[in-house]
Protein backbone atom coordinates (compact mmCIF):
# COMPACT_ATOMS: atom_id res chain seq x y z
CA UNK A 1 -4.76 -0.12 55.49
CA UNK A 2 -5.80 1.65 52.37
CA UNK A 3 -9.31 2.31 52.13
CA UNK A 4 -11.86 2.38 49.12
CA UNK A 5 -12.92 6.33 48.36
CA UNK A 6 -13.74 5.12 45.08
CA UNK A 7 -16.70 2.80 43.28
CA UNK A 8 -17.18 1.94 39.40
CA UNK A 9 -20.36 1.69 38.80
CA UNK A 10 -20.98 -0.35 35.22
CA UNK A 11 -23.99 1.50 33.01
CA UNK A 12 -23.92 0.88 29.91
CA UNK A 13 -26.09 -1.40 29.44
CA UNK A 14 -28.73 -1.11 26.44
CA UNK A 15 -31.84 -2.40 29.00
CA UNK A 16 -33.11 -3.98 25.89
CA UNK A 17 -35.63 -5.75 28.28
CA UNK A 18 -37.49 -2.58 28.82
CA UNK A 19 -37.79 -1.15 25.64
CA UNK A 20 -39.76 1.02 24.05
CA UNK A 21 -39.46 2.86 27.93
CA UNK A 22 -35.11 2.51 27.65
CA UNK A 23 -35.10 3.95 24.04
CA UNK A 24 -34.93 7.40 25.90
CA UNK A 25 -34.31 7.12 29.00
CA UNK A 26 -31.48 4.85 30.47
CA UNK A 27 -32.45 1.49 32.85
CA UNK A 28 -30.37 2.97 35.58
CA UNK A 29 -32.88 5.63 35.64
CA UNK A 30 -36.16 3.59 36.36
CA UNK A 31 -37.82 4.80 39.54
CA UNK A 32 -37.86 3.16 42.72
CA UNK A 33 -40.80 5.10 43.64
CA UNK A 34 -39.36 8.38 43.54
CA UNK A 35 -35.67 7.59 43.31
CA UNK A 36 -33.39 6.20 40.34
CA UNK A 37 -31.97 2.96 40.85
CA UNK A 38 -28.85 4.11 40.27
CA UNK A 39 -29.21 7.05 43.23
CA UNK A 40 -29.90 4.50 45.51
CA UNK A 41 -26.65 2.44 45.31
CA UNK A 42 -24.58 6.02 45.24
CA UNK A 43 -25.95 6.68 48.61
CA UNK A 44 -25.14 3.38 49.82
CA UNK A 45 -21.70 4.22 48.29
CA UNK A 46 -20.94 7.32 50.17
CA UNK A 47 -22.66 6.31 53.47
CA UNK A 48 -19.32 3.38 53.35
CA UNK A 49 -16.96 6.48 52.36
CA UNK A 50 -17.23 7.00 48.71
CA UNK A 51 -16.25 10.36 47.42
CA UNK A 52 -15.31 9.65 43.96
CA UNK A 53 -18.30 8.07 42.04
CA UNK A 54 -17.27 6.70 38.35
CA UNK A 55 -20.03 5.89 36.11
CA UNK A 56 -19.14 3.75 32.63
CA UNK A 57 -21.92 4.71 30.27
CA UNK A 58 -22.72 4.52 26.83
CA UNK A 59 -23.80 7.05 24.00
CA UNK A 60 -27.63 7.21 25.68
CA UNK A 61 -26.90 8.02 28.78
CA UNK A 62 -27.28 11.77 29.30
CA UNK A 63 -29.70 11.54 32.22
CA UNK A 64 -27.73 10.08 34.33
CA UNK A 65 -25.44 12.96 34.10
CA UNK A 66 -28.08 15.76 34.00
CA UNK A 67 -29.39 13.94 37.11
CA UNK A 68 -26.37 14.33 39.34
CA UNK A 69 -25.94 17.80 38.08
CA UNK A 70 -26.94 20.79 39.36
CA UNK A 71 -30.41 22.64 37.84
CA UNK A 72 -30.52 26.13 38.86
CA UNK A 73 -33.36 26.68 37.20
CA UNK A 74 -35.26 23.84 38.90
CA UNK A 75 -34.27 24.80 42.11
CA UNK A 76 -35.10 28.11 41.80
CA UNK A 77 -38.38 27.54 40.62
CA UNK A 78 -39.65 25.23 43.33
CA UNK A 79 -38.00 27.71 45.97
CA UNK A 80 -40.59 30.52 44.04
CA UNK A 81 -43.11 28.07 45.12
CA UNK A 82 -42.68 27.80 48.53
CA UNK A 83 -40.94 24.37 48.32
CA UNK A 84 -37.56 24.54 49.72
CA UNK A 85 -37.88 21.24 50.90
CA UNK A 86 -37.79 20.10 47.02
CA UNK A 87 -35.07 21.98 46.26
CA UNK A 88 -33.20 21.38 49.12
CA UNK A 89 -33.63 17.75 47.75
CA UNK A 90 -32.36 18.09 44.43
CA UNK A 91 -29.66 20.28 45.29
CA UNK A 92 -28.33 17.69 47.77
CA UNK A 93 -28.09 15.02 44.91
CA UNK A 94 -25.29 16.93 43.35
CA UNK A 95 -23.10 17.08 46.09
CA UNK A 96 -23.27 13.37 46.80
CA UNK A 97 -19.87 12.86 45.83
CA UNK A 98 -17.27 14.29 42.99
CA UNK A 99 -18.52 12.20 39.36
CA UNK A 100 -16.40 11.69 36.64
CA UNK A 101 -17.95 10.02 33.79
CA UNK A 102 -16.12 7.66 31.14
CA UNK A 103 -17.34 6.06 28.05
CA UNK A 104 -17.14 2.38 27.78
CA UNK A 105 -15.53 1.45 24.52
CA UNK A 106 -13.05 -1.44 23.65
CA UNK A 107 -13.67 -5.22 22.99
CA UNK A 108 -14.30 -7.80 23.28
CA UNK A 109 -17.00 -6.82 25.64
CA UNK A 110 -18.20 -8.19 29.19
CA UNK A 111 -18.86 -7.02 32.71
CA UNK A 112 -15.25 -6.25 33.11
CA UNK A 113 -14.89 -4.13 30.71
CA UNK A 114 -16.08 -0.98 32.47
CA UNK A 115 -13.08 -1.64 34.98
CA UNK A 116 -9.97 -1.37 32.34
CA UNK A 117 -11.84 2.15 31.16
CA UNK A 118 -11.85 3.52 34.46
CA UNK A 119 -8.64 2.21 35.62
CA UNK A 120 -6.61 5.33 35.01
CA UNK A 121 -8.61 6.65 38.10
CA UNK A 122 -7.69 4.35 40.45
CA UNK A 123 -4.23 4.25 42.00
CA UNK A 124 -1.91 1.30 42.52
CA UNK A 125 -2.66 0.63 45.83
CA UNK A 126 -6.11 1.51 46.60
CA UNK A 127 -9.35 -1.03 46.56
CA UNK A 128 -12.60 0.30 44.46
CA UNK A 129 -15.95 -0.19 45.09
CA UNK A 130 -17.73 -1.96 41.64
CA UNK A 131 -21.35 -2.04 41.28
CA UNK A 132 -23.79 -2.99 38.23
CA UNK A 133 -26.04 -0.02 38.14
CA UNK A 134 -29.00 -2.12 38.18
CA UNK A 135 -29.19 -4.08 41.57
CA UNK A 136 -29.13 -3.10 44.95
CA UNK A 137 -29.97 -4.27 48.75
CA UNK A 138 -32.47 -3.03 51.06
CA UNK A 139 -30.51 -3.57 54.49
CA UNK A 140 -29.84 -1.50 57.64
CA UNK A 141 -26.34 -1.19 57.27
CA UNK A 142 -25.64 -0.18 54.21
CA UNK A 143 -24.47 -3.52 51.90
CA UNK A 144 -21.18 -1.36 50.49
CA UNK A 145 -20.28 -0.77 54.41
CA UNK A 146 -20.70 -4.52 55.53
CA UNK A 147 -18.34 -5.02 52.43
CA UNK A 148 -15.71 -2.74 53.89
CA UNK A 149 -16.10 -4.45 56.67
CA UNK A 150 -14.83 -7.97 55.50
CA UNK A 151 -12.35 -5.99 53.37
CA UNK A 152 -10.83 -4.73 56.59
CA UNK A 153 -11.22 -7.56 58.35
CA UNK A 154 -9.07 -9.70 55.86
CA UNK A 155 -7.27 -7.27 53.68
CA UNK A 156 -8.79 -8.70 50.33
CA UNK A 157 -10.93 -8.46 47.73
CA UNK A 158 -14.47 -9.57 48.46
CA UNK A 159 -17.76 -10.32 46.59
CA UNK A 160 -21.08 -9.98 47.74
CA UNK A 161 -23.03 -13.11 48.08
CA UNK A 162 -26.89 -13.90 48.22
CA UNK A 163 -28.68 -17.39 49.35
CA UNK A 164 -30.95 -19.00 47.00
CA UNK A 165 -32.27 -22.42 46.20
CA UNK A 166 -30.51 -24.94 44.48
CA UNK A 167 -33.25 -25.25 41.97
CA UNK A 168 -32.14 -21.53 40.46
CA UNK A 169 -28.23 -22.08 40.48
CA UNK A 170 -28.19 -22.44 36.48
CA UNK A 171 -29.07 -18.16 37.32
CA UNK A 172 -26.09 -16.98 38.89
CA UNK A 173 -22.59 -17.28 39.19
CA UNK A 174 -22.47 -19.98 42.40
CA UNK A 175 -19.66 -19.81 44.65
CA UNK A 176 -16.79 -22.68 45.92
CA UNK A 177 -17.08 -22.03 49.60
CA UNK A 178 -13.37 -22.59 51.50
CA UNK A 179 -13.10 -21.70 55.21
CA UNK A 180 -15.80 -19.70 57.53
CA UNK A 181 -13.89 -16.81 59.05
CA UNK A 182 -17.41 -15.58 60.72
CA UNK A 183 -21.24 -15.87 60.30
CA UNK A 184 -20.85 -14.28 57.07
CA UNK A 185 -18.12 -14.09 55.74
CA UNK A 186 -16.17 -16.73 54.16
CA UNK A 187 -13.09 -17.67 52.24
CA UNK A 188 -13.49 -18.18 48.33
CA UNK A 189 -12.10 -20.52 46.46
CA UNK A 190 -13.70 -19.68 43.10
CA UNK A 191 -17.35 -19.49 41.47
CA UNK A 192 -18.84 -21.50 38.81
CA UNK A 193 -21.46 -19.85 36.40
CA UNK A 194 -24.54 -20.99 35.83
CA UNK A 195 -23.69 -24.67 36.98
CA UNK A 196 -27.84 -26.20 37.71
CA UNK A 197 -28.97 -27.51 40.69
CA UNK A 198 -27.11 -31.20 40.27
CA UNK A 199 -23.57 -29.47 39.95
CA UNK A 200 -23.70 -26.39 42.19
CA UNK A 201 -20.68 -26.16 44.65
CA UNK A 202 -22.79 -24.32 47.16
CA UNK A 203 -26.28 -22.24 47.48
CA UNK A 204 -24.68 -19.17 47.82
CA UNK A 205 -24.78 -17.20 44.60
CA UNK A 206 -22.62 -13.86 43.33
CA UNK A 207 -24.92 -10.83 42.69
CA UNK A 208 -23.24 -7.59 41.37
CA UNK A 209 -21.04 -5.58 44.20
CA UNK A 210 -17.80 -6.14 45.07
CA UNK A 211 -14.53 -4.53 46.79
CA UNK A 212 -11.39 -5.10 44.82
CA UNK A 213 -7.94 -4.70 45.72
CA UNK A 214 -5.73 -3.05 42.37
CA UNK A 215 -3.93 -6.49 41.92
CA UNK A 216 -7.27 -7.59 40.24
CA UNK A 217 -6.48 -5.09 37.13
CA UNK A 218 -3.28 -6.41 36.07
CA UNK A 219 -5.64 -9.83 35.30
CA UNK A 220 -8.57 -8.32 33.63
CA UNK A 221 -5.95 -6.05 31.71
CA UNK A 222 -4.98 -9.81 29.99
CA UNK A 223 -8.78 -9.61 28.62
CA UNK A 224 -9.00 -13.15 28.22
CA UNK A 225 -12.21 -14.51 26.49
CA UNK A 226 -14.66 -16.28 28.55
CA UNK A 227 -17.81 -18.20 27.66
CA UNK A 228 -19.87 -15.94 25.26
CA UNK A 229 -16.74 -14.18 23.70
CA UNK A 230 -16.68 -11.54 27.00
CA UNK A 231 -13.96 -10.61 29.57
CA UNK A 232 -15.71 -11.17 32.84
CA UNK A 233 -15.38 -10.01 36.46
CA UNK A 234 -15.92 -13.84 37.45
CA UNK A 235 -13.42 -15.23 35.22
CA UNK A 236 -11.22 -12.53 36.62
CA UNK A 237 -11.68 -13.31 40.20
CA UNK A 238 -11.38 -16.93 39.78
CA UNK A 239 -7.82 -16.42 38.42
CA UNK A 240 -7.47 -14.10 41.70
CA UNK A 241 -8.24 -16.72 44.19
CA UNK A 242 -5.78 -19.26 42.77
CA UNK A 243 -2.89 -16.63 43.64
CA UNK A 244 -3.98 -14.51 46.79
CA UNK A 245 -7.31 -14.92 48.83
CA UNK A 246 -10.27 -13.93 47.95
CA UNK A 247 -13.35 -13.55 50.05
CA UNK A 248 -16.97 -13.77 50.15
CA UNK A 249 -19.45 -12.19 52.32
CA UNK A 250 -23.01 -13.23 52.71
CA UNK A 251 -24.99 -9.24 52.76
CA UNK A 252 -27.63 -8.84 56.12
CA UNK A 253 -30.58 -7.38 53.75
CA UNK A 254 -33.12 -7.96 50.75
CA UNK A 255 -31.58 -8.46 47.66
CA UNK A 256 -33.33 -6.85 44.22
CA UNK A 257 -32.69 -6.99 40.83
CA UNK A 258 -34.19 -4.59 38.69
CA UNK A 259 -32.91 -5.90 35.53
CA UNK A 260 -35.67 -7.63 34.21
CA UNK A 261 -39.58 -6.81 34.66
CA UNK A 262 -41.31 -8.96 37.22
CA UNK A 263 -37.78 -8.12 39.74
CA UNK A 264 -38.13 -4.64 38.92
CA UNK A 265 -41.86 -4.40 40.07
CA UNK A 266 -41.51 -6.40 42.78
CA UNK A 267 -38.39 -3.80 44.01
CA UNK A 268 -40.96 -1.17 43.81
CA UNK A 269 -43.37 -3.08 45.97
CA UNK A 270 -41.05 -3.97 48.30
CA UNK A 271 -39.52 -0.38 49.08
CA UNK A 272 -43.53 0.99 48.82
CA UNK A 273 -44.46 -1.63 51.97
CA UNK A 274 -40.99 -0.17 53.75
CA UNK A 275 -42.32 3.15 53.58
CA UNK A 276 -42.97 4.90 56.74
CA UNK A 277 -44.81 7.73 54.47
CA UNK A 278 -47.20 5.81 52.54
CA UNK A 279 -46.70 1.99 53.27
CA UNK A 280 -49.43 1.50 55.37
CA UNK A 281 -51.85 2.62 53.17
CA UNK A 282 -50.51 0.69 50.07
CA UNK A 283 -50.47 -2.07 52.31
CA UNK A 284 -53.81 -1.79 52.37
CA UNK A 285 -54.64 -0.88 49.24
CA UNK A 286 -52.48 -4.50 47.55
CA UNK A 287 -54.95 -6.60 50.19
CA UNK A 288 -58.13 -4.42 48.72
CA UNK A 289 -56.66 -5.47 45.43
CA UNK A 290 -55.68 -9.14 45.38
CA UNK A 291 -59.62 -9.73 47.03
């Protein structure tokens, strides 16, 4: 079976919610400590077999290519200093993967949009990795591998799914849950956006990663309009499911969004506690702080 070498990952998003910081500097670009969001779900991405990584941008995103390109002038500098370990670092963050960058353009617009401009890199018969540049997991496997996982389990296209209370259902896109194939993983019948706590089909909620097999494309190509005048990956899948299966699996790890303030902040808390370099002490220092 085929398997995904390839993941679109959707940034070009305005970040609007964190202006004045996002007028110069893109939202995929806000630190996890010392790390980009966007870096994080690339490594994820190549630890499941990624070698082709193909970001969608817009007309401000520059640093997200200067920050998977080389800089030999960086890296000679800090190696002048002594640190190889830093430029060892940055070096390293080049050769990730090969990255081809395309400009998202065309409407209407919508979360699937990014796919028909990047489709002329992907072959008929492969599957593709698609992320939103702004959320990610904290897990031990990486989430992209457990993905793979159900993808070569079943031989479909899967979506990542999240638990969450009924109460927040009118957040997410909730999922019609058909037959258990395992612990996680389950047969999809559809998902229903935004439908509130009284009319959710399940508690389990689509966050932004999938693994798509090519037959999606020919659908989204169709760009029908959705709710909000967009052309939408969930609109897109639903039409999937009523002619092939389509599955979901339930990710082992700690979903975060990072597109809106208080998520973003407590991502950064989260990954501080995790760390084995300086977690303890923060740890200590948050207790200090909240007495």
């Amino acid at each position: 079976m085929k398997q995904p070498t390839k993941a679109i990952i959707c940034a070009a998003g305005l970040g609007t919610r964190f202006l004045p910081q996002t007028k110069a500097m893109p939202k995929e670009m806000l630190p996890i400590i010392d790390k980009p969001v966007i870096q994080l779900i690339v490594e994820q991405a190549v630890a499941a077999g990624v070698t082709d990584i193909i970001i969608v941008t817009g007309s401000t995103k520059r640093a997200i290519e200067d920050h998977f390109d080389r800089s030999d002038e960086l890296e000679k500098e800090l190696r002048e200093r002594g640190k190889n370990d830093k430029a060892d670092q940055i070096e390293a963050i080049a050769d990730l993967a090969n990255f081809v960058y395309v400009r998202q353009k065309g409407t209407p617009k919508g979360n699937a949009r990014p796919i028909l401009n990047a489709q002329h890199l992907i072959n008929d018969d492969e599957p593709f990795f698609v992320f939103f540049a702004d959320d990610f997991f904290r897990s031990d496997v990486a989430w992209p591998l457990q993905l793979k996982a159900a993808y070569n389990k079943t031989g479909k296209s899967v979506i990542s799914l999240i638990e969450v209370d009924k109460k927040d259902a009118d957040k997410y896109g909730m999922a019609i849950i058909g037959d258990k194939v395992s612990d996680r993983l389950f047969k999809l019948s559809g998902l229903v956006e935004k439908p509130g706590e009284a009319n959710t089909p399940s508690t389990f909620a689509s966050v932004g990663s999938y693994l798509l097999t090519p037959d999606i494309i020919p659908i989204i190509a169709q760009e029908k309009v959705g709710k909000g005048g967009e052309i939408t990956l969930a609109d897109s899948i639903n039409e999937l499911a009523t002619q092939d299966l389509v599955y979901g699996c339930f990710i082992d790890g700690v979903w975060h969004d990072t597109g809106d303030q208080l998520k973003y902040l407590q991502a950064v808390v989260d990954v501080g506690l995790e760390s084995d370099e300086y977690g303890a002490d923060f740890k200590k220092y948050l207790k200090k702080r909240l007495r």
